[in-house]
PDB file of N, CA and C in Angstrom:
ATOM      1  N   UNK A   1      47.092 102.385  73.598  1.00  0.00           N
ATOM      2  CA  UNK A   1      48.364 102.745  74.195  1.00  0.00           C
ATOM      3  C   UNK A   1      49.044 101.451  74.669  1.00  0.00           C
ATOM      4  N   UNK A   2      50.541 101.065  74.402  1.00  0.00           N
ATOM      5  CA  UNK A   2      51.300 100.067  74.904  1.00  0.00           C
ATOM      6  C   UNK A   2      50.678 100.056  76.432  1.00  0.00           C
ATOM      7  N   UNK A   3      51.084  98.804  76.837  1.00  0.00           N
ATOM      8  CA  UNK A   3      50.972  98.177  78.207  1.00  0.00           C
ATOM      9  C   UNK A   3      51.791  98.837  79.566  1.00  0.00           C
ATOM     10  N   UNK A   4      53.253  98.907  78.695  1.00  0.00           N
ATOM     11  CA  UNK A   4      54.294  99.382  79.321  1.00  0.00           C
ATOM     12  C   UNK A   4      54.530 100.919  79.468  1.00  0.00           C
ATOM     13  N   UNK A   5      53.877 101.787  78.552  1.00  0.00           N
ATOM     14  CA  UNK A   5      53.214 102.971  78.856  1.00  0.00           C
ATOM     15  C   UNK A   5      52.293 103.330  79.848  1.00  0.00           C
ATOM     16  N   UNK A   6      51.189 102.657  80.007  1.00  0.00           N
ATOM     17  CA  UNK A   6      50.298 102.670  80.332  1.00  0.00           C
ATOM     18  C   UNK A   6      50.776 102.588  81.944  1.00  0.00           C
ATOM     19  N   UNK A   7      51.078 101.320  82.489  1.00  0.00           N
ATOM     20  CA  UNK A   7      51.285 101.555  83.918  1.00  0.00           C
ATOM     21  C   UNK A   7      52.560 102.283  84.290  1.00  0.00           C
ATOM     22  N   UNK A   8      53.682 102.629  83.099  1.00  0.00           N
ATOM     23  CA  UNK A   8      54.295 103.833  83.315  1.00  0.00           C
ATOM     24  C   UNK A   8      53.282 105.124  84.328  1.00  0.00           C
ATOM     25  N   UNK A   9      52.549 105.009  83.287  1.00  0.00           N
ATOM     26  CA  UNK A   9      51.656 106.615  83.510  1.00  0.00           C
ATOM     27  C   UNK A   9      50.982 106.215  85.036  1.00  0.00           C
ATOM     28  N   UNK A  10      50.729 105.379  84.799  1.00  0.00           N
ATOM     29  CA  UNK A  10      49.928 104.821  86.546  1.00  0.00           C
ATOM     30  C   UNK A  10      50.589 105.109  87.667  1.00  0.00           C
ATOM     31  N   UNK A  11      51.981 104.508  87.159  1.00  0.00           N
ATOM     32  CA  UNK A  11      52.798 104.496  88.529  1.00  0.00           C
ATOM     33  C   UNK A  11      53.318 106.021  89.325  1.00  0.00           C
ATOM     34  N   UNK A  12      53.168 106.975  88.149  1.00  0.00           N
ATOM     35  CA  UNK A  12      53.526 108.184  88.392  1.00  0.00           C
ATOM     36  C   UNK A  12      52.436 108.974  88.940  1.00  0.00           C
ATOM     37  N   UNK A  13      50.992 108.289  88.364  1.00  0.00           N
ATOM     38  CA  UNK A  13      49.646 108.795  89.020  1.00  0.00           C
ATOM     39  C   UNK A  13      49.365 108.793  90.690  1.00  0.00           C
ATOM     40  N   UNK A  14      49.880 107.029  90.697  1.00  0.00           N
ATOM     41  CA  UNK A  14      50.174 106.961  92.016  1.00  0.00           C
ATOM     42  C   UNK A  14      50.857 107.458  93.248  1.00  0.00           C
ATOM     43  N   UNK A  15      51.893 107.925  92.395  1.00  0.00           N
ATOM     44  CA  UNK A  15      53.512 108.491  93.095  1.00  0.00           C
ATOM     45  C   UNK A  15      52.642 109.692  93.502  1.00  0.00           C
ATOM     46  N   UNK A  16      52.511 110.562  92.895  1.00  0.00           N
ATOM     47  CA  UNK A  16      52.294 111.676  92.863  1.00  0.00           C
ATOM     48  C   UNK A  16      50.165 112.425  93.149  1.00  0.00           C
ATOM     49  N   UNK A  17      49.809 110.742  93.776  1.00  0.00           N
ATOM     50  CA  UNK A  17      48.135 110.957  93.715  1.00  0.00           C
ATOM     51  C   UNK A  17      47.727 111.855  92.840  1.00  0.00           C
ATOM     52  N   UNK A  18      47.466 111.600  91.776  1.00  0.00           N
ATOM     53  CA  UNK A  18      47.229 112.316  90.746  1.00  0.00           C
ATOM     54  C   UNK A  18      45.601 111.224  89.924  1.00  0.00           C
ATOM     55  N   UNK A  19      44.626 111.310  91.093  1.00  0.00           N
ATOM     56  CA  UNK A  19      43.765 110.264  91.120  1.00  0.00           C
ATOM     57  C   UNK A  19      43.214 110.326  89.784  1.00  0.00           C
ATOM     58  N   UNK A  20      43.042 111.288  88.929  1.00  0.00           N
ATOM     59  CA  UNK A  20      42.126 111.282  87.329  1.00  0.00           C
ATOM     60  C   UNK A  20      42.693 110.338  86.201  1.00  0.00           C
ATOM     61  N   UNK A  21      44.197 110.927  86.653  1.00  0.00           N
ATOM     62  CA  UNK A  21      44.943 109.606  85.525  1.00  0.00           C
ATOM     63  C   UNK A  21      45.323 108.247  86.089  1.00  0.00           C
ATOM     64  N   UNK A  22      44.872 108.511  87.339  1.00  0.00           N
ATOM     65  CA  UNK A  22      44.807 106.927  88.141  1.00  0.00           C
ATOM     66  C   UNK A  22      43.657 105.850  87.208  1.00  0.00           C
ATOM     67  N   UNK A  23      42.830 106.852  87.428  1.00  0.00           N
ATOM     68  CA  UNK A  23      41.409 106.104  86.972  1.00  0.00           C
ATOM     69  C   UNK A  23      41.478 106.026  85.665  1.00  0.00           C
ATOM     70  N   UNK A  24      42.049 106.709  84.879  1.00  0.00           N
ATOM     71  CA  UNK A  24      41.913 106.393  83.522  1.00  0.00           C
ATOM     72  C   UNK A  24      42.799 105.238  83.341  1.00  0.00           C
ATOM     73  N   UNK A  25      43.950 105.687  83.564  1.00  0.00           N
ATOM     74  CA  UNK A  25      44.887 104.145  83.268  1.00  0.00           C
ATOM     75  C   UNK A  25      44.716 102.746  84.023  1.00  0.00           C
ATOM     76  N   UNK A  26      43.993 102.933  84.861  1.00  0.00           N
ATOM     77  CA  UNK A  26      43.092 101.451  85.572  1.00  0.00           C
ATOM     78  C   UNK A  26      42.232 100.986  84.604  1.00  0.00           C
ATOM     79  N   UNK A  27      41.482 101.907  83.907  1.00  0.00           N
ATOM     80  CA  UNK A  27      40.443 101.771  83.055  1.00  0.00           C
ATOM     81  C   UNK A  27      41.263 101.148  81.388  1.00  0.00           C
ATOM     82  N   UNK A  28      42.316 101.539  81.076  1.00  0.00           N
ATOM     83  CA  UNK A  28      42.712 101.257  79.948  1.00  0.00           C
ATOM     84  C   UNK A  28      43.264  99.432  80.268  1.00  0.00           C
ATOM     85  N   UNK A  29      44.146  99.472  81.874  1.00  0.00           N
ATOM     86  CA  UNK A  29      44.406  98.412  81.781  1.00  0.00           C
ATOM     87  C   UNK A  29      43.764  97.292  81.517  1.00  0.00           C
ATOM     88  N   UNK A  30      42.471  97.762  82.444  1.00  0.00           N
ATOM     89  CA  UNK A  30      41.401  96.465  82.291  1.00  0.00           C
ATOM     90  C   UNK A  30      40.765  96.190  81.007  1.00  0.00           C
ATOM     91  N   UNK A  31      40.340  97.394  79.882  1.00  0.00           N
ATOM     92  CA  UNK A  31      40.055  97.195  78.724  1.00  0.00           C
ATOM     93  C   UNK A  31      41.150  96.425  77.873  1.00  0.00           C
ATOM     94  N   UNK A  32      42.471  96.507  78.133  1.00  0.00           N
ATOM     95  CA  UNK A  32      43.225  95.924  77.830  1.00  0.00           C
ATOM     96  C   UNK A  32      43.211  94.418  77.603  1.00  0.00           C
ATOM     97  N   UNK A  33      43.172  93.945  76.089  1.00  0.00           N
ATOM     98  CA  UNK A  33      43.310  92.447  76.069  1.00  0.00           C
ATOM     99  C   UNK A  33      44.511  91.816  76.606  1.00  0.00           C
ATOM    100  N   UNK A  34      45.950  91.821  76.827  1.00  0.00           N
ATOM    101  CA  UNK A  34      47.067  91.260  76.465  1.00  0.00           C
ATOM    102  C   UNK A  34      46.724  90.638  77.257  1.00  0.00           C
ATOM    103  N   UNK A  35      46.993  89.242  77.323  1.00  0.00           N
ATOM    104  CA  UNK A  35      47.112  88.372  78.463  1.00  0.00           C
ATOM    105  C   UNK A  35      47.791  88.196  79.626  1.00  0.00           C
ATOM    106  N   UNK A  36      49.048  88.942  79.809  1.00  0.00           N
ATOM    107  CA  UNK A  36      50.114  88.733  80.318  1.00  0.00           C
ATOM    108  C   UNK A  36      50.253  90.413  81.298  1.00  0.00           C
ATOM    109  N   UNK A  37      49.304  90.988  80.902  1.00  0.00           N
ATOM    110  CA  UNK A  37      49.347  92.798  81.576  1.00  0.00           C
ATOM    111  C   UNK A  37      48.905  92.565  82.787  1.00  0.00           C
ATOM    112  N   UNK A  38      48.391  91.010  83.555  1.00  0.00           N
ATOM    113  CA  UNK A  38      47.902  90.764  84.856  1.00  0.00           C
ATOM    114  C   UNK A  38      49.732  90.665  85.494  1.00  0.00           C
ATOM    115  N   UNK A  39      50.207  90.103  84.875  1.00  0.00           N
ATOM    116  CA  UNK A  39      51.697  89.363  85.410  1.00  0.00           C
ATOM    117  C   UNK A  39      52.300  90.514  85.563  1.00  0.00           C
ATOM    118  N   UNK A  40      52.405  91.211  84.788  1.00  0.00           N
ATOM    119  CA  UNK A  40      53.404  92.775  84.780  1.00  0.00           C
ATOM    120  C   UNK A  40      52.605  93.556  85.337  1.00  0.00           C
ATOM    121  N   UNK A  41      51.417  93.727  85.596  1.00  0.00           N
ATOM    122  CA  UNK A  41      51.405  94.457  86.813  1.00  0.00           C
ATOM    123  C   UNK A  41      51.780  94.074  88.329  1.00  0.00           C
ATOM    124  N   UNK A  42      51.088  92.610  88.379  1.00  0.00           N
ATOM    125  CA  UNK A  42      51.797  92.315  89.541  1.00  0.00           C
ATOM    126  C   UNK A  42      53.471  92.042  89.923  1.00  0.00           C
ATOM    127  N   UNK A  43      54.467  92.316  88.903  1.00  0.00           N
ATOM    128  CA  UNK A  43      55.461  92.360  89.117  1.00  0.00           C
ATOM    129  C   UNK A  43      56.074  93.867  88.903  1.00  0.00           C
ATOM    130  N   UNK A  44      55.474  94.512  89.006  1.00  0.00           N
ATOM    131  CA  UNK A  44      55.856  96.210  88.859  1.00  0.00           C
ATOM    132  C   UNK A  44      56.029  96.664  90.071  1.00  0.00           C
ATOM    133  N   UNK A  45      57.402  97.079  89.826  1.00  0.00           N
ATOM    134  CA  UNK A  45      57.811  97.122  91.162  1.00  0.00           C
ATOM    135  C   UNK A  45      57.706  98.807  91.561  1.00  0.00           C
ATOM    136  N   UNK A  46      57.471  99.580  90.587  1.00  0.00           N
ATOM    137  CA  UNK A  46      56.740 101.226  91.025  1.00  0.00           C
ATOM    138  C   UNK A  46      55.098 101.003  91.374  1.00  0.00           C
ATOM    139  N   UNK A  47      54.006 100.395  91.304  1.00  0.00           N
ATOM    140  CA  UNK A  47      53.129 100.139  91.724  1.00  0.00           C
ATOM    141  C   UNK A  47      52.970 100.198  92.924  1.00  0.00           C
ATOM    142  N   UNK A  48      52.275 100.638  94.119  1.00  0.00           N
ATOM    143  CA  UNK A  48      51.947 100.423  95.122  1.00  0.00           C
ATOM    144  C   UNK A  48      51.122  98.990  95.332  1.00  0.00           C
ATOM    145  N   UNK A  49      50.890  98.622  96.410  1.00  0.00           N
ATOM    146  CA  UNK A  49      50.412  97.111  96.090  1.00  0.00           C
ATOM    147  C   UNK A  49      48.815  97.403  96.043  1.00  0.00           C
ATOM    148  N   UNK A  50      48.158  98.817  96.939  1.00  0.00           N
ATOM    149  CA  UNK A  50      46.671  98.478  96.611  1.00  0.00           C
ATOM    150  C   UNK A  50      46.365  98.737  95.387  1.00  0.00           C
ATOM    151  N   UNK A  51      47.220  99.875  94.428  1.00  0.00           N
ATOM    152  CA  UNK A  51      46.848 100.241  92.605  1.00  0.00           C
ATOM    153  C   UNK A  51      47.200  98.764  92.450  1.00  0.00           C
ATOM    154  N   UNK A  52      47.818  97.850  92.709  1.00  0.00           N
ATOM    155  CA  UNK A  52      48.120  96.426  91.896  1.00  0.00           C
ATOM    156  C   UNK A  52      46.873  95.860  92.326  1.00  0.00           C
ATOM    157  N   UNK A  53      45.972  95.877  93.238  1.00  0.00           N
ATOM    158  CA  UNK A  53      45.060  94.905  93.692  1.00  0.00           C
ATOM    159  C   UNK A  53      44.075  95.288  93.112  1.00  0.00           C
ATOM    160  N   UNK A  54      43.915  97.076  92.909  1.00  0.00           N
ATOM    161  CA  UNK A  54      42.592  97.424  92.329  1.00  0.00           C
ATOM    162  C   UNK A  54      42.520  97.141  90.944  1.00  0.00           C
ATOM    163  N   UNK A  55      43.589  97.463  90.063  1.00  0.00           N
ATOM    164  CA  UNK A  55      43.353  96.786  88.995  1.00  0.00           C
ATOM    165  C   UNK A  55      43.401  95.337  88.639  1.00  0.00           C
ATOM    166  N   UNK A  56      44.016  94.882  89.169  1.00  0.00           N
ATOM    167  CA  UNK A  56      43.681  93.340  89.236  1.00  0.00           C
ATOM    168  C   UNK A  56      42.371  93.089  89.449  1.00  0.00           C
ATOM    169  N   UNK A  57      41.770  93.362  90.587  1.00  0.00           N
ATOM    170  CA  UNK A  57      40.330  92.755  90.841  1.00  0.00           C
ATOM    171  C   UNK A  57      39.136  93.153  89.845  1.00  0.00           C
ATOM    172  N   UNK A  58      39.871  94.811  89.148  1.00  0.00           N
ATOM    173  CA  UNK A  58      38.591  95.324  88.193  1.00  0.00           C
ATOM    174  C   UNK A  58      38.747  94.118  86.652  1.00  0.00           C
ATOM    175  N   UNK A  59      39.900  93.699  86.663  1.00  0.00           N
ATOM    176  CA  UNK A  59      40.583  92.671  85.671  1.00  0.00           C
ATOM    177  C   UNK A  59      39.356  90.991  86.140  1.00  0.00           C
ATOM    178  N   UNK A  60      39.490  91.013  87.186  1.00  0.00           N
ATOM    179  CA  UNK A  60      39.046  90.142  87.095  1.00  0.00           C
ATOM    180  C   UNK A  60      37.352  89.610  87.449  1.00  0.00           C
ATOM    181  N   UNK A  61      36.989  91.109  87.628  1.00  0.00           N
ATOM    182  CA  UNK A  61      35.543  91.579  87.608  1.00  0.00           C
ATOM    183  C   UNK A  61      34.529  91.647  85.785  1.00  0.00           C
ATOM    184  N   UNK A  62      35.838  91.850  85.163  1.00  0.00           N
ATOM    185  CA  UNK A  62      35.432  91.708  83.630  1.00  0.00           C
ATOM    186  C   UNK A  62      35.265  90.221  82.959  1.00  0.00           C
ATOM    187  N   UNK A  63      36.323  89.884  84.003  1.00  0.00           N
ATOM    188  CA  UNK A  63      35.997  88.093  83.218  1.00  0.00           C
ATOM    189  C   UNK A  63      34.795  87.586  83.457  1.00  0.00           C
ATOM    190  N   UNK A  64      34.795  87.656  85.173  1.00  0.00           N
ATOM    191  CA  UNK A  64      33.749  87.029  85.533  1.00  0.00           C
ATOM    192  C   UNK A  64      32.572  87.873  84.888  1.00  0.00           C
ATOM    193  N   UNK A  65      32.204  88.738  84.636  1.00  0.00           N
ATOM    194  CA  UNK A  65      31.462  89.608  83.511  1.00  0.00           C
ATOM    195  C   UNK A  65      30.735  88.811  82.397  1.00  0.00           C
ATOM    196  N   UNK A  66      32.094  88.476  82.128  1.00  0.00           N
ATOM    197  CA  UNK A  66      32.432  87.398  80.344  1.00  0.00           C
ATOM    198  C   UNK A  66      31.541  86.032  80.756  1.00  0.00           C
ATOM    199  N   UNK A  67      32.153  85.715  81.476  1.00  0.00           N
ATOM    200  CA  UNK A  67      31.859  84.219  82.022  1.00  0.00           C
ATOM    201  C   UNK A  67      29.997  84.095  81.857  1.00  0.00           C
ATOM    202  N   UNK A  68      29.565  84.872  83.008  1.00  0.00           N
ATOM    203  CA  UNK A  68      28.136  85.101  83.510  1.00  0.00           C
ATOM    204  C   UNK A  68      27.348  85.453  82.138  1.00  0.00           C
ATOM    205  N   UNK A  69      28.038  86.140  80.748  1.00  0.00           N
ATOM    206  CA  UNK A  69      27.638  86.019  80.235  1.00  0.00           C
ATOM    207  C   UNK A  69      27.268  84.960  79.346  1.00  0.00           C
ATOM    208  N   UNK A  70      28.413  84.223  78.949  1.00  0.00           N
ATOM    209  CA  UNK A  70      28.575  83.160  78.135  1.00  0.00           C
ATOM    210  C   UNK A  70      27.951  82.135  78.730  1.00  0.00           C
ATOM    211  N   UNK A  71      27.410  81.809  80.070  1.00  0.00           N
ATOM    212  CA  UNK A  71      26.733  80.812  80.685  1.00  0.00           C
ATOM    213  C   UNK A  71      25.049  81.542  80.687  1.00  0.00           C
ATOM    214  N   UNK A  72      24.586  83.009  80.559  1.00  0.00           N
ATOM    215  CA  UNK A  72      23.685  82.962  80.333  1.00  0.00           C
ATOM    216  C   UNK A  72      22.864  82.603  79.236  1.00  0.00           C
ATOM    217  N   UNK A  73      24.041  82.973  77.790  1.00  0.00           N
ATOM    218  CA  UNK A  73      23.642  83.073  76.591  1.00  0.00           C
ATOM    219  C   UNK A  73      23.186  80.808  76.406  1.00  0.00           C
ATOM    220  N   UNK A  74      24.663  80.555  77.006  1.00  0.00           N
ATOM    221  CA  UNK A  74      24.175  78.921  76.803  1.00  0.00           C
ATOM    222  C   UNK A  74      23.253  78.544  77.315  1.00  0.00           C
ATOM    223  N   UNK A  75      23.080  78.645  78.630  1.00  0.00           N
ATOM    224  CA  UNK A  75      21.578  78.117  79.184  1.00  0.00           C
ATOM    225  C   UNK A  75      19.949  78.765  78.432  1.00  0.00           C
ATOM    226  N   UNK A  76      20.111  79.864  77.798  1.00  0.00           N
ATOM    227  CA  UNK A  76      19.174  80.550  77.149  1.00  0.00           C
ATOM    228  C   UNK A  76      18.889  79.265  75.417  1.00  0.00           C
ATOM    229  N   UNK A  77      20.401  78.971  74.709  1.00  0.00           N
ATOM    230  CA  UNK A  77      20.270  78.511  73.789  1.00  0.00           C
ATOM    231  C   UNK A  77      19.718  77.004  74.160  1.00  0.00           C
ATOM    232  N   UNK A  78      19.813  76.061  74.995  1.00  0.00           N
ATOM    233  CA  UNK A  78      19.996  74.690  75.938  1.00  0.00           C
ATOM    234  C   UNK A  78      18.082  74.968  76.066  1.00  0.00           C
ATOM    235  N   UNK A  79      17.723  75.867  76.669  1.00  0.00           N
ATOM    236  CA  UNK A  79      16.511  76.229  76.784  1.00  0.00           C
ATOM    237  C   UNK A  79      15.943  76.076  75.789  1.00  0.00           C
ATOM    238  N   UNK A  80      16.002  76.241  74.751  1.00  0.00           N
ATOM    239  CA  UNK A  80      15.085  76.259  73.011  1.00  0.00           C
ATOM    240  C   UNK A  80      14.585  74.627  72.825  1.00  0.00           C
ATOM    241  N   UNK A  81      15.426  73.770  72.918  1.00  0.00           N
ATOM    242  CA  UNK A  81      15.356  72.555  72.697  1.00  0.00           C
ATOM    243  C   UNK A  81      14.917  71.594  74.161  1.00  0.00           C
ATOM    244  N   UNK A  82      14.026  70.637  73.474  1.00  0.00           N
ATOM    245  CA  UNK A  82      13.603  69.310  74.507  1.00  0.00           C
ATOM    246  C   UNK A  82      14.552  68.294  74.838  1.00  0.00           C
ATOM    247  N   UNK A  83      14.547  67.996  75.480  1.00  0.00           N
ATOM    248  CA  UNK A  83      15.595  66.220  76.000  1.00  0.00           C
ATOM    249  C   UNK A  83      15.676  65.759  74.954  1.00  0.00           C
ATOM    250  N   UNK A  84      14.737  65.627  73.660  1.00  0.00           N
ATOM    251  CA  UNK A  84      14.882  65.361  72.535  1.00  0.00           C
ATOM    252  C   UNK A  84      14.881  65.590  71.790  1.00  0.00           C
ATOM    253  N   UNK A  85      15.624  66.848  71.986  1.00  0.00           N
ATOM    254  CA  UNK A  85      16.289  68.077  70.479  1.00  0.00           C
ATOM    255  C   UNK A  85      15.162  68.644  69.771  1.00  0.00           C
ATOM    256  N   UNK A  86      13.863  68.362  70.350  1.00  0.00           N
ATOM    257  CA  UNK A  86      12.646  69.094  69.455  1.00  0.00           C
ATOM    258  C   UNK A  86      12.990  70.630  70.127  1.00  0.00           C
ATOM    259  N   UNK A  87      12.465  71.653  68.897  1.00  0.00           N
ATOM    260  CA  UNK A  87      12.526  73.304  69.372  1.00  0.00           C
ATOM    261  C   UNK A  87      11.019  73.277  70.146  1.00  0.00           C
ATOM    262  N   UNK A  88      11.429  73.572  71.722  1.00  0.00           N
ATOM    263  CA  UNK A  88      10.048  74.148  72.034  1.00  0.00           C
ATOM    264  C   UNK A  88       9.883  76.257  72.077  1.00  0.00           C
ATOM    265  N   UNK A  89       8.466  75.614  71.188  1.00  0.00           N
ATOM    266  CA  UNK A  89       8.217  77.272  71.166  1.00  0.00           C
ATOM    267  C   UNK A  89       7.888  78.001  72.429  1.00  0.00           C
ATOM    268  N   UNK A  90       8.184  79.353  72.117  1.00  0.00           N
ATOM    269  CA  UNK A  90       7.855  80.275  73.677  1.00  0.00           C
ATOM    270  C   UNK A  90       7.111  81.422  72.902  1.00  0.00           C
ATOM    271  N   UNK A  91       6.460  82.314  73.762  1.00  0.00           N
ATOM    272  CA  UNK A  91       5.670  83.511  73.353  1.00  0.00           C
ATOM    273  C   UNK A  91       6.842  84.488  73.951  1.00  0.00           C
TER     274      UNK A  91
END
C-alpha cells in the first residue's frame, strides 16, 4: 500500500481510536522500505505526536535490529580466521 495511504488510514485510526487499524498501519509503516516515510510522518500534520513517536521509534527499533545483526554476522565471519588469515577450525 502507498505511503500516503497508509498514514492517511492512521490518521483517521487515530482521530477516531480505532486502535486495530492503528496497529496495523504502524506495522505496515515500519515494514515499509521508503526512506523518506520517517520525514512524512514526522511532518504530518493529522498525526497526533505520540502515533508520530510510536512509529518512529518501532522504525527505528528495526534498524537497530539490522545493525545488531550485520555486526553479529561480521564478528562471527572475523572469528573464522587468525591474525594471519589462517581458517581456524571449530567443532
Amino acid at each position: 500500500m502507498p505511503t500516503d495511504v497508509t498514514i492517511t488510514h492512521l490518521g483517521l485510526a487515530d482521530k477516531y481510536d480505532f486502535k486495530e487499524l492503528q496497529e496495523m498501519c504502524m506495522d505496515e509503516l515500519v515494514a515499509n522500505d521508503n526512506p523518506f516515510s520517517g520525514k512524512i510522518i514526522a511532518e504530518n500534520k493529522d498525526l497526533s505526536e505520540h502515533v508520530k513517536r510510536q512509529v518512529l521509534e518501532r522504525k527505528l527499533e528495526k534498524v537497530n535490529l539490522a545493525l545488531a545483526r550485520e555486526r553479529r554476522l561480521n564478528t562471527e565471519r572475523d572469528q573464522t580466521h587468525d591474525s594471519k588469515g589462517g581458517k581456524v577450525w571449530r567443532k
